[in-house]
C-alpha atoms as a PDB file:
ATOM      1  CA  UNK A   1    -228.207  48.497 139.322  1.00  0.00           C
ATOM      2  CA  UNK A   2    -225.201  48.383 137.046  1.00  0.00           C
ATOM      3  CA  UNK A   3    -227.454  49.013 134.432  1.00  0.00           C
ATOM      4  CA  UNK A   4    -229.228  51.811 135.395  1.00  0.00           C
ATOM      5  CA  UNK A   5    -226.136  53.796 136.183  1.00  0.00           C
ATOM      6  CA  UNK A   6    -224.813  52.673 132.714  1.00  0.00           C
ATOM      7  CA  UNK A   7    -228.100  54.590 131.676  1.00  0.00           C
ATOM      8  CA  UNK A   8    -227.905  57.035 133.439  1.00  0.00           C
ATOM      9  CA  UNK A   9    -224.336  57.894 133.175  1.00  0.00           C
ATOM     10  CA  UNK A  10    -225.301  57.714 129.089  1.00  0.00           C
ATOM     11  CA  UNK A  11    -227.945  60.003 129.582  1.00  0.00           C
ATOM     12  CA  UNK A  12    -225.851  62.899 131.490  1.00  0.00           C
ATOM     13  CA  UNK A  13    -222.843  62.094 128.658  1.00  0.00           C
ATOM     14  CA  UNK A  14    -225.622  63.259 125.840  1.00  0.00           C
ATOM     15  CA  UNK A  15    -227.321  65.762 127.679  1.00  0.00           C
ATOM     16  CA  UNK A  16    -223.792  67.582 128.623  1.00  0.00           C
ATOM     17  CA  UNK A  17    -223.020  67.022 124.828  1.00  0.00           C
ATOM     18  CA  UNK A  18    -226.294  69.060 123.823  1.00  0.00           C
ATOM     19  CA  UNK A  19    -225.231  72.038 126.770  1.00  0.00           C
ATOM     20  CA  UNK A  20    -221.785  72.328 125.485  1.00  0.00           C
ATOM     21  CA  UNK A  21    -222.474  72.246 121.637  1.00  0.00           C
ATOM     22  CA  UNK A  22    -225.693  73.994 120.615  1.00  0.00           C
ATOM     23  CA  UNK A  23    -223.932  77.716 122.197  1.00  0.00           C
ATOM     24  CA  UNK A  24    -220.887  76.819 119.700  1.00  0.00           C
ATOM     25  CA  UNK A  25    -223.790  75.990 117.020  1.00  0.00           C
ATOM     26  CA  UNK A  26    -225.432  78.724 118.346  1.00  0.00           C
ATOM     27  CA  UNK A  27    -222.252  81.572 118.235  1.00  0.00           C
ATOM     28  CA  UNK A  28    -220.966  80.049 114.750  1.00  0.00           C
ATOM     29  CA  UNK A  29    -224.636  80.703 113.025  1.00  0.00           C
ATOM     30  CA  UNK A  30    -224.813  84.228 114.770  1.00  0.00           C
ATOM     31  CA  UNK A  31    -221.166  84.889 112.927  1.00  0.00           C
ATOM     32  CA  UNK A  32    -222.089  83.881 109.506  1.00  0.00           C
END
């Protein structure tokens, strides 16, 4: 069980990471 939410909590850590840095990525390329 603990494992799973150490997964899962893992999982929504990257996937929040993706989200909230490809639109920076994203706004920086547009720029240049």
């Amino acid at each position: 069980m603990e494992t799973n939410a150490l997964c899962f909590s893992n999982d929504v850590q990257l996937i929040f990471e993706t989200i909230t840095y490809k639109p920076i990525y994203s706004s920086t390329n547009d720029r240049s």
